[in-house]
Protein backbone atom coordinates (compact mmCIF):
# COMPACT_ATOMS: atom_id res chain seq x y z
CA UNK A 1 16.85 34.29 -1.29
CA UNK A 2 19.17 31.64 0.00
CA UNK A 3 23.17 31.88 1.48
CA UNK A 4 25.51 30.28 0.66
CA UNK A 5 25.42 29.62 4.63
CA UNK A 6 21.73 28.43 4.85
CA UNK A 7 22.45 26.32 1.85
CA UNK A 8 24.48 24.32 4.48
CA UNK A 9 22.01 23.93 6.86
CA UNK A 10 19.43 23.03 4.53
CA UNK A 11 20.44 19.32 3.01
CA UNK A 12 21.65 19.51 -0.42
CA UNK A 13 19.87 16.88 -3.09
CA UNK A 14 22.88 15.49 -4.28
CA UNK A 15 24.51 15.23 -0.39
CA UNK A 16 25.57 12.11 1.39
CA UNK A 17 22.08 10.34 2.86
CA UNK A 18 23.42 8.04 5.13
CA UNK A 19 22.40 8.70 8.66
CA UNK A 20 25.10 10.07 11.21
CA UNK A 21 26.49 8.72 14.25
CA UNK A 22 24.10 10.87 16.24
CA UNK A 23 21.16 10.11 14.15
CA UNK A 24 21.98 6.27 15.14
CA UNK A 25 21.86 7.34 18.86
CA UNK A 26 19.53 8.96 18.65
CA UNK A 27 17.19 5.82 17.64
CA UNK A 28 18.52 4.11 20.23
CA UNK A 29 17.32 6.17 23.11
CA UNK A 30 13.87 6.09 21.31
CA UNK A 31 13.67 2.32 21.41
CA UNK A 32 14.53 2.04 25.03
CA UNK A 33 11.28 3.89 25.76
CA UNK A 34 9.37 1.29 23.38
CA UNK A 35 10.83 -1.15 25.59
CA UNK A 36 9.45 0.39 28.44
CA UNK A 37 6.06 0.92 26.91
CA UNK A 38 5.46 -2.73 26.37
CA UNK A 39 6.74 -3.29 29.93
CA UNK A 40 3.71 -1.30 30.95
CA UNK A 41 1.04 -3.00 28.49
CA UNK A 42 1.80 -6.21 30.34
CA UNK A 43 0.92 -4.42 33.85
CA UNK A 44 -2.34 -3.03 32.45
CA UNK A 45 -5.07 -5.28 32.82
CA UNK A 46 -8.40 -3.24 30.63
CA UNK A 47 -8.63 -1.63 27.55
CA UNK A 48 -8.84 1.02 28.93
CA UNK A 49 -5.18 1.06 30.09
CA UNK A 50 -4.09 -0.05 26.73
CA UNK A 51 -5.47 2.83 24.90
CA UNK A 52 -3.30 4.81 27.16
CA UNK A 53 -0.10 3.27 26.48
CA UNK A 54 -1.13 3.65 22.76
CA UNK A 55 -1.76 7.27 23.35
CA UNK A 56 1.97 7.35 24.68
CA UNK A 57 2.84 5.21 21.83
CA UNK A 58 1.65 7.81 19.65
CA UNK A 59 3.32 10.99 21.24
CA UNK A 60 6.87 8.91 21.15
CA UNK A 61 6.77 7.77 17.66
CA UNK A 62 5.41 11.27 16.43
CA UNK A 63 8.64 12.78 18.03
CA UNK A 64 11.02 10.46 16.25
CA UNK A 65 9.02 10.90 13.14
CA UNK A 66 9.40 14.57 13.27
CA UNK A 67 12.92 14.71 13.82
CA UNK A 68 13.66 12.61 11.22
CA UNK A 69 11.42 14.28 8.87
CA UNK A 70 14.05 17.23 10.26
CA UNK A 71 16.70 15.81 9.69
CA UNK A 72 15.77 14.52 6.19
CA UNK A 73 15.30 18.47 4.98
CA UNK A 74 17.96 19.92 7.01
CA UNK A 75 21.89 18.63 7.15
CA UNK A 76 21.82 16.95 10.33
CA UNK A 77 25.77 17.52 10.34
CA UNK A 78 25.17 21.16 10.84
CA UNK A 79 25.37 22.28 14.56
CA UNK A 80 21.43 23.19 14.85
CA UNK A 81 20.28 20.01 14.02
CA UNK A 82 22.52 17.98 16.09
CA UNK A 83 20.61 20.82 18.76
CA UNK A 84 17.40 19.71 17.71
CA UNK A 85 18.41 15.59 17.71
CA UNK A 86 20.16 16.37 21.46
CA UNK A 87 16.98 18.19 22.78
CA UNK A 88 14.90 15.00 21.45
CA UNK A 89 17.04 12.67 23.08
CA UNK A 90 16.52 14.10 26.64
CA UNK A 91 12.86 14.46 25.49
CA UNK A 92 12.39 10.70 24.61
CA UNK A 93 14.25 10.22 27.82
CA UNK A 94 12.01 12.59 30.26
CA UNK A 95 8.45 10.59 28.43
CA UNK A 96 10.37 7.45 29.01
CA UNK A 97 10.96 8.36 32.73
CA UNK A 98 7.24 9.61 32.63
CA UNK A 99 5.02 6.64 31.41
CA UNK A 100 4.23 5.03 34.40
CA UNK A 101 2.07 8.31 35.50
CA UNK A 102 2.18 7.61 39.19
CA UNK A 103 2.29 11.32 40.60
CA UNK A 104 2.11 14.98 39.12
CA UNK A 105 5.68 15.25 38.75
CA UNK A 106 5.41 12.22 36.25
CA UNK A 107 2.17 13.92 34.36
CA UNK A 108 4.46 17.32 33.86
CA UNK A 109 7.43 15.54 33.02
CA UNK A 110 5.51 13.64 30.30
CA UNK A 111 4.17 16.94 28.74
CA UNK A 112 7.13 19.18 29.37
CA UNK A 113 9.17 17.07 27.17
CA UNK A 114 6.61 16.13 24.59
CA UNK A 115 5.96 19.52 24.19
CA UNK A 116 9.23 21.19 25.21
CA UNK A 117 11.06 19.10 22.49
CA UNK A 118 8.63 20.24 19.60
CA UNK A 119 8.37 23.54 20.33
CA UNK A 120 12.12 23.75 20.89
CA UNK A 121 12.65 22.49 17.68
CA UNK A 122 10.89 24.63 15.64
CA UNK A 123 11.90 28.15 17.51
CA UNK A 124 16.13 26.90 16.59
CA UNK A 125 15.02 26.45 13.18
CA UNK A 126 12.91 29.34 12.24
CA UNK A 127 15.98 31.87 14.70
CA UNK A 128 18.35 30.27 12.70
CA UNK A 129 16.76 29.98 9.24
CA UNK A 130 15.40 33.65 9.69
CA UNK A 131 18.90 35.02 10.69
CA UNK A 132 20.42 33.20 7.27
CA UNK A 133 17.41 34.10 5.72
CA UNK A 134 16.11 31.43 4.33
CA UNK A 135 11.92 32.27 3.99
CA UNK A 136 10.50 29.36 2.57
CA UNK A 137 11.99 27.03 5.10
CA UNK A 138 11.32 29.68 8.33
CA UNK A 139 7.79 29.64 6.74
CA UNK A 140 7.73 25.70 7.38
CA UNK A 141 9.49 26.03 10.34
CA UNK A 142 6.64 28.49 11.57
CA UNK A 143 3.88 26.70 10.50
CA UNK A 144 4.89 23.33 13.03
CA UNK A 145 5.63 26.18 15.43
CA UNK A 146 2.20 27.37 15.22
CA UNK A 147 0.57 23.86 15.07
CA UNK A 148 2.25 22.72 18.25
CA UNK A 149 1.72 25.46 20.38
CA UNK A 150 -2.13 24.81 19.66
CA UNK A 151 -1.62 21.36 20.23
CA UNK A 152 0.85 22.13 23.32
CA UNK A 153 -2.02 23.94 25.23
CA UNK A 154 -4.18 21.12 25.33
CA UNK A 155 -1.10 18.86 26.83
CA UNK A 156 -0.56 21.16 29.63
CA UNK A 157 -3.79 21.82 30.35
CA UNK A 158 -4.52 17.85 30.58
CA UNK A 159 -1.34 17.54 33.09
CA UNK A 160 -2.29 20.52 35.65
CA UNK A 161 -4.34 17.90 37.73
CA UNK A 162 -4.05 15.15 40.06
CA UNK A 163 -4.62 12.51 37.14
CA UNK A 164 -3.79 12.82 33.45
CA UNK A 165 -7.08 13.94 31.67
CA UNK A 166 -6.61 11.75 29.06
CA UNK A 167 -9.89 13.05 27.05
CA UNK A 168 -7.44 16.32 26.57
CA UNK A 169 -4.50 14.36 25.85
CA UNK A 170 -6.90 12.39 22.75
CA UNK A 171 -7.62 16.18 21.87
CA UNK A 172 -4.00 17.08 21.61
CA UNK A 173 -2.85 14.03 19.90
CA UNK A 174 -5.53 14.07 17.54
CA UNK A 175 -4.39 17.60 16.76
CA UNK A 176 -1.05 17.04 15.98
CA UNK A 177 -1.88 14.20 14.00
CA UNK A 178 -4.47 15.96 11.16
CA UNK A 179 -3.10 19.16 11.00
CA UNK A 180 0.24 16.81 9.95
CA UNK A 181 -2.20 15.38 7.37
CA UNK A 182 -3.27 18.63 6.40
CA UNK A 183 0.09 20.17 5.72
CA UNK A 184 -0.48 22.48 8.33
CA UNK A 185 -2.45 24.66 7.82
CA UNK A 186 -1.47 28.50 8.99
CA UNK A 187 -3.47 31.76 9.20
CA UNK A 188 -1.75 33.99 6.45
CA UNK A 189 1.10 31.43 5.78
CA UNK A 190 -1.18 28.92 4.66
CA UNK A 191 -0.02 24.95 3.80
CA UNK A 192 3.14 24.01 3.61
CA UNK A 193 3.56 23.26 -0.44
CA UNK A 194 3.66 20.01 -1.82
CA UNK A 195 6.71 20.67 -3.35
CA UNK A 196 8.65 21.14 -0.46
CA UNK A 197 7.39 17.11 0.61
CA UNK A 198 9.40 16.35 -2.97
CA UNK A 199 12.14 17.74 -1.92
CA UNK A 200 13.72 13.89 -0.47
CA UNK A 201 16.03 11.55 -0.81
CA UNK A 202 16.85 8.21 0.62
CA UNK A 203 18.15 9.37 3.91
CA UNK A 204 14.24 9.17 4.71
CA UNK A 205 13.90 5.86 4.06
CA UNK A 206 16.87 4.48 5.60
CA UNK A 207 16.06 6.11 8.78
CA UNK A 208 12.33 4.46 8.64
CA UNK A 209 14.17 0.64 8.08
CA UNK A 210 16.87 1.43 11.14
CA UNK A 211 14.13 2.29 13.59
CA UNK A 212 12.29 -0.30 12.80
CA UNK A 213 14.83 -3.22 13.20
CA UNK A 214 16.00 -1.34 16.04
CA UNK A 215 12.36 -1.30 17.72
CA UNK A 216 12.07 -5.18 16.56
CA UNK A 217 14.95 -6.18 19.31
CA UNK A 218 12.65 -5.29 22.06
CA UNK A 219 10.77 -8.60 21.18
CA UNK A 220 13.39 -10.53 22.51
CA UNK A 221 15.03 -8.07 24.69
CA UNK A 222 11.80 -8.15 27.49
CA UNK A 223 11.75 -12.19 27.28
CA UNK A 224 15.71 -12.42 27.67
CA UNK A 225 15.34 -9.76 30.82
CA UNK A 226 12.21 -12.49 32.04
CA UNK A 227 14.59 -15.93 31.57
CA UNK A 228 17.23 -14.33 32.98
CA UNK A 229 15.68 -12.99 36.04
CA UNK A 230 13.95 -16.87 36.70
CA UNK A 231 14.54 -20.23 36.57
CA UNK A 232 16.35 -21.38 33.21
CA UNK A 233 12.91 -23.99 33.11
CA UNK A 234 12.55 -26.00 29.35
CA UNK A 235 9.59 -24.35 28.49
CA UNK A 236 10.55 -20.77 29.05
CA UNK A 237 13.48 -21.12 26.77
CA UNK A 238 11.28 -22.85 23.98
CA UNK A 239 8.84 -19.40 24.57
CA UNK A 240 12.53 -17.44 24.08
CA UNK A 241 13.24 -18.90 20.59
CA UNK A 242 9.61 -18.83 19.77
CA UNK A 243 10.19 -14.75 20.26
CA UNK A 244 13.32 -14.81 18.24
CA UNK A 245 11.79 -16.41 15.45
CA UNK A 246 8.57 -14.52 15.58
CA UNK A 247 11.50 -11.10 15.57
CA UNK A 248 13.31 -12.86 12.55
CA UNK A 249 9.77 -13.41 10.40
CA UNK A 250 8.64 -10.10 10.97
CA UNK A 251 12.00 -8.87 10.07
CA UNK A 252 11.94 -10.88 6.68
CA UNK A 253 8.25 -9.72 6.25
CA UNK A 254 9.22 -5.83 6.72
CA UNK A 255 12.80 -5.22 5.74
CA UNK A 256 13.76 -8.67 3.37
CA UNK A 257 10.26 -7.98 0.93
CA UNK A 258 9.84 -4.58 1.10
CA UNK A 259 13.71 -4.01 -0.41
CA UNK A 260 14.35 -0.21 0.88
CA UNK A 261 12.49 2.15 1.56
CA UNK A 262 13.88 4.96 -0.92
CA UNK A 263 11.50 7.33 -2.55
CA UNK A 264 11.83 7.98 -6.09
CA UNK A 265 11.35 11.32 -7.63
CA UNK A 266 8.43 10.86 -9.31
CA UNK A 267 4.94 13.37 -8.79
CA UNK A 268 3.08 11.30 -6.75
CA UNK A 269 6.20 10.75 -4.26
CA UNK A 270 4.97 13.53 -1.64
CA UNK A 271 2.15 11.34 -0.43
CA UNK A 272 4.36 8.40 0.44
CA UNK A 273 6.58 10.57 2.84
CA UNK A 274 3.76 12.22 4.19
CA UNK A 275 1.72 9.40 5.59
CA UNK A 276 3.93 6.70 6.23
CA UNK A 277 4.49 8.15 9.79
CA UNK A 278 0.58 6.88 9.83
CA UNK A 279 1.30 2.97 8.43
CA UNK A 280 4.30 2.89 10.39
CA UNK A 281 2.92 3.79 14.13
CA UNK A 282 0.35 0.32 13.14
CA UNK A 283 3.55 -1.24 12.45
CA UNK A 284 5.19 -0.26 16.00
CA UNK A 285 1.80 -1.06 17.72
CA UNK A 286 2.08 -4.11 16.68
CA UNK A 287 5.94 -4.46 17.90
CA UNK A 288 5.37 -2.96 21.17
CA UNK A 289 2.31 -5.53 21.46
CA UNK A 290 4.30 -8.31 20.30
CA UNK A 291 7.26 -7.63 22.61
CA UNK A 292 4.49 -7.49 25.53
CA UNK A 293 3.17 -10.82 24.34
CA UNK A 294 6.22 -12.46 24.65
CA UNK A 295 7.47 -11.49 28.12
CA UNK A 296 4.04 -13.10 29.52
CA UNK A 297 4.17 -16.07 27.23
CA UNK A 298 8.21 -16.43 28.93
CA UNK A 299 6.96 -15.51 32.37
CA UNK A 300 3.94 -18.49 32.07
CA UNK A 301 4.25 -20.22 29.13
CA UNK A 302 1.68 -23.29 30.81
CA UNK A 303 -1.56 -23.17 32.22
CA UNK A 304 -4.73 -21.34 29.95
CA UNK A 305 -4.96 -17.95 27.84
CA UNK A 306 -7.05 -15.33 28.77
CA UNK A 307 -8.58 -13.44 26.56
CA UNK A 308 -6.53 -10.04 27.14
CA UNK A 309 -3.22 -12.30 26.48
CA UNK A 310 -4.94 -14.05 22.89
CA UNK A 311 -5.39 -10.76 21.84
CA UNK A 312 -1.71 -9.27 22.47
CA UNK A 313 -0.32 -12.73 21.58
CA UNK A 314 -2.45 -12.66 18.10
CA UNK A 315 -3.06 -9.06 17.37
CA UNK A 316 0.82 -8.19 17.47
CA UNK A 317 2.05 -9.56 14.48
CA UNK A 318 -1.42 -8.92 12.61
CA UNK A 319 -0.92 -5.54 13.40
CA UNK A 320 2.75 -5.55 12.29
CA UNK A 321 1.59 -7.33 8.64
CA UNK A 322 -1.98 -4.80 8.60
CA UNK A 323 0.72 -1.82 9.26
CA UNK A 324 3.19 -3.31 6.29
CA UNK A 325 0.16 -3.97 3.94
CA UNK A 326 -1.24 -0.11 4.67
CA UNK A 327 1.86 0.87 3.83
CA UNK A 328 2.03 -1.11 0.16
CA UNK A 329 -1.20 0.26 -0.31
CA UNK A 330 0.05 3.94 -0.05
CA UNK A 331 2.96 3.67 -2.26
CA UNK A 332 0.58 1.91 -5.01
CA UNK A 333 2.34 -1.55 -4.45
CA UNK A 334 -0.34 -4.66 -5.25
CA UNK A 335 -0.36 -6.57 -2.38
CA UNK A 336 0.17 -10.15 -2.32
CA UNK A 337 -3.46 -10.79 -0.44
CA UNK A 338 -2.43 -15.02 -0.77
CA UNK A 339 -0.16 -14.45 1.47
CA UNK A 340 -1.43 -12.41 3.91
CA UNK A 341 -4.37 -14.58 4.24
CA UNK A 342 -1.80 -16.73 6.58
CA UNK A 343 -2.99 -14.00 9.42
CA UNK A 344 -6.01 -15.52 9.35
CA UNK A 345 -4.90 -19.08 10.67
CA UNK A 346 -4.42 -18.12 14.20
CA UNK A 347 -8.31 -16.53 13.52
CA UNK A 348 -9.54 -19.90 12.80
CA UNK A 349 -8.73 -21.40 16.32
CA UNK A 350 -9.43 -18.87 18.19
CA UNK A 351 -12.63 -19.93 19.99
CA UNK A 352 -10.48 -22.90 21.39
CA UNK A 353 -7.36 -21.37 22.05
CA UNK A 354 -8.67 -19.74 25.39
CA UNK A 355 -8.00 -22.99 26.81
CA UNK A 356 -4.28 -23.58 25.44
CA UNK A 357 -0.99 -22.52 26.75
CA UNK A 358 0.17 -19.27 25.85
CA UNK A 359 3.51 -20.97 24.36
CA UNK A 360 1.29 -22.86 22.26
CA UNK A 361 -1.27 -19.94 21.01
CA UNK A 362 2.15 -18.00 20.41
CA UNK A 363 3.51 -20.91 18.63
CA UNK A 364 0.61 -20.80 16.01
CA UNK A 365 1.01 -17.44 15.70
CA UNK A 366 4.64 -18.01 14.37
CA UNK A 367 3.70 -20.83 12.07
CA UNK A 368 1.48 -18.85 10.27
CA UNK A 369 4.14 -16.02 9.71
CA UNK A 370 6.72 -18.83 8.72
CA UNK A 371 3.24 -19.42 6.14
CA UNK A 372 3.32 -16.01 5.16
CA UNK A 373 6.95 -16.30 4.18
CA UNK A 374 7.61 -19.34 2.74
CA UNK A 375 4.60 -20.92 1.22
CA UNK A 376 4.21 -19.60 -2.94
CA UNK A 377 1.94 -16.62 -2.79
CA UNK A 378 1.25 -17.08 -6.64
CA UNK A 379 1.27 -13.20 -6.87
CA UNK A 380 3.91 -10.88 -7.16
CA UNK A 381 4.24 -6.98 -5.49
CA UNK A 382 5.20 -4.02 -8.06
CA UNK A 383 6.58 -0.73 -6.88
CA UNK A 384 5.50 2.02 -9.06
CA UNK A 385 6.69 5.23 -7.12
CA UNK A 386 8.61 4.17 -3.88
CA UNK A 387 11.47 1.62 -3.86
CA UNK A 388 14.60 2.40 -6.46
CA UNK A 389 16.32 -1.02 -5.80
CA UNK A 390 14.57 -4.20 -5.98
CA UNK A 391 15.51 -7.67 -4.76
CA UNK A 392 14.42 -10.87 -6.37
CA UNK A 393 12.85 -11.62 -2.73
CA UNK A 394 8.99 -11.54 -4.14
């Protein structure tokens, strides 16, 4: 049975979904640590490396993703959830502090606040929701509780060493990413219902298209910091506007086509909110790649390419379109595939671009964005369960 009081903490339909102050904040001090992450991909030189900062990748995102989720069901005006969005804030900060993993201090910190700020999360909300008692959301509550507690073991247990054991930290991950997919699943509680992923509004949505222009800025924030830490040379402020325009494409590819992303209430809308956390962490990949890109292409923009910089330089943005078409594809959209087939240019001179400038590989790149943009695709997308509002943009 639900209070009158719990009715307040849980977010009424027919509420206000604009995001608060806080929430906007709160985004911010998430997309500082992006910055930071792509500050690191440029100092890793194997693959190795990389698939580490994409494991940290992973564990940032999924905290932002989570809280918003939160504070899409719950009223984030209501003094637990502005809790829960403080808490996350000093978590994204202590990860942030973390990443570069230089001592044991920096492997606890990492998993102390990964951890600390999910499990934190979820005991407020099932005290609170128990005490107004509110079951079915304490049952959901419980159920992430459960989930990332199981999951939290293998964190600290991957941290109690001299070196992260990163083959425990893949475990973990991996386990807070399918039992998401699974609606996680709880002995004697069971899934959480699909219902209760109906239950939305646009506030979702919204929050999605802030983060992501928000995280875009770091792809000229890192080659501004580079220009204005050198010499103001010719070249390196061509390589600074080819990063702005390369931010302004994506931007019109993501945000300016895709309209808004506000889920309708319609039966199949559950599976939309539930895995575009997936489509969009391929999107961020490929901002936090692009954003690394850029501050080597500013820092050398002459000389040859190798092959670790051709694939940041060219797998950024294709990441960034793969993670918007995945996304289409979820929501039932038909995907303009003439179009995207511009992703493919910078493909087609690849076996000679090892021996181009970077400013010049990153310049194709951009070209065949500004392709995918403003060249007649001949086909048309249709939104049959996402977007509400439509431009004329297609």
């Amino acid at each position: 049975m639900t209070t009158g009081e719990n009715a307040a903490l849980v977010r009424r339909l027919e509420g206000s979904t604009r995001a608060t102050l806080l929430e906007l904040l709160f985004d911010v001090v998430f997309v500082a640590a992006l910055a930071l992450l792509s500050t690191l991909l440029t100092e890793e030189h194997t693959w190795a490396g990389s698939a580490k900062v994409l494991l940290m990748l992973t564990a940032i995102w999924w905290t932002w993703s989570l809280t918003a989720t939160t504070t899409e069901f719950y009223d984030p005006r209501q003094r637990p959830i502005q809790a829960v969005l403080m808490i996350a804030m000093v978590g994204s900060v202590g990860m942030a502090v973390a990443l570069p993993m230089v001592s044991v201090a920096h492997l606890l910190l990492f998993v102390f606040s990964y951890v600390g700020t999910h499990v934190t999360r979820c005991v407020i909300l099932v005290v609170v929701l128990h005490r107004q008692g509110h079951q079915t959301a304490r049952e959901r509550a419980t159920r992430f509780l459960f989930w990332f507690t199981v999951s939290g073991v293998f964190w600290v247990a991957g941290a109690l060493s001299n070196r992260p054991n990163w083959g425990l930290w893949t475990i973990a991950i991996t386990i807070d990413l399918v039992a998401s997919a699974a609606r996680y699943p709880t002995p004697r509680l069971g899934k959480v219902p699909i219902d209760q992923y109906k239950r939305i509004t646009g506030h979702l949505g919204e929050r999605y298209q802030q983060f992501v222009i928000l995280a875009l800025g770091d792809i000229v924030l890192l080659p501004i910091l580079q220009v204005s830490r050198g010499e103001l040379e010719f070249l390196r402020v061509v390589a600074l506007l080819c990063a702005f325009a390369t931010m302004l494409l994506l931007w019109q590819i993501y945000v300016f086509r895709t309209s808004e992303l506000v889920v309708a209430a319609e039966a199949r809308a559950h599976r939309p909110v539930r895995l575009a956390p997936y489509t969009h962490l391929v999107l961020l990949a490929g901002v936090v790649t692009t954003a690394a890109s850029f501050e080597m292409v500013v820092r050398h923009p002459t000389g040859t390419t190798p092959v670790r910089w051709l694939v940041l330089i060219i797998g950024g943005p294709a990441l960034f379109v793969l993670g918007r078409v995945l996304f289409a594809l979820l929501v039932g959209r038909a995907v303009p595939w003439r179009r995207k087939a511009w992703q493919l240019t910078p493909l087609l001179v690849l076996p000679w671009a090892g021996g181009w400038p970077p400013l010049l590989v990153a310049a194709v790149v951009a070209l065949a964005l500004a392709g995918h943009i403003f060249v007649p695709g001949g086909d048309r997308e249709t939104t049959p369960g996402l977007t509400v509002r439509r431009t004329d943009d297609d």
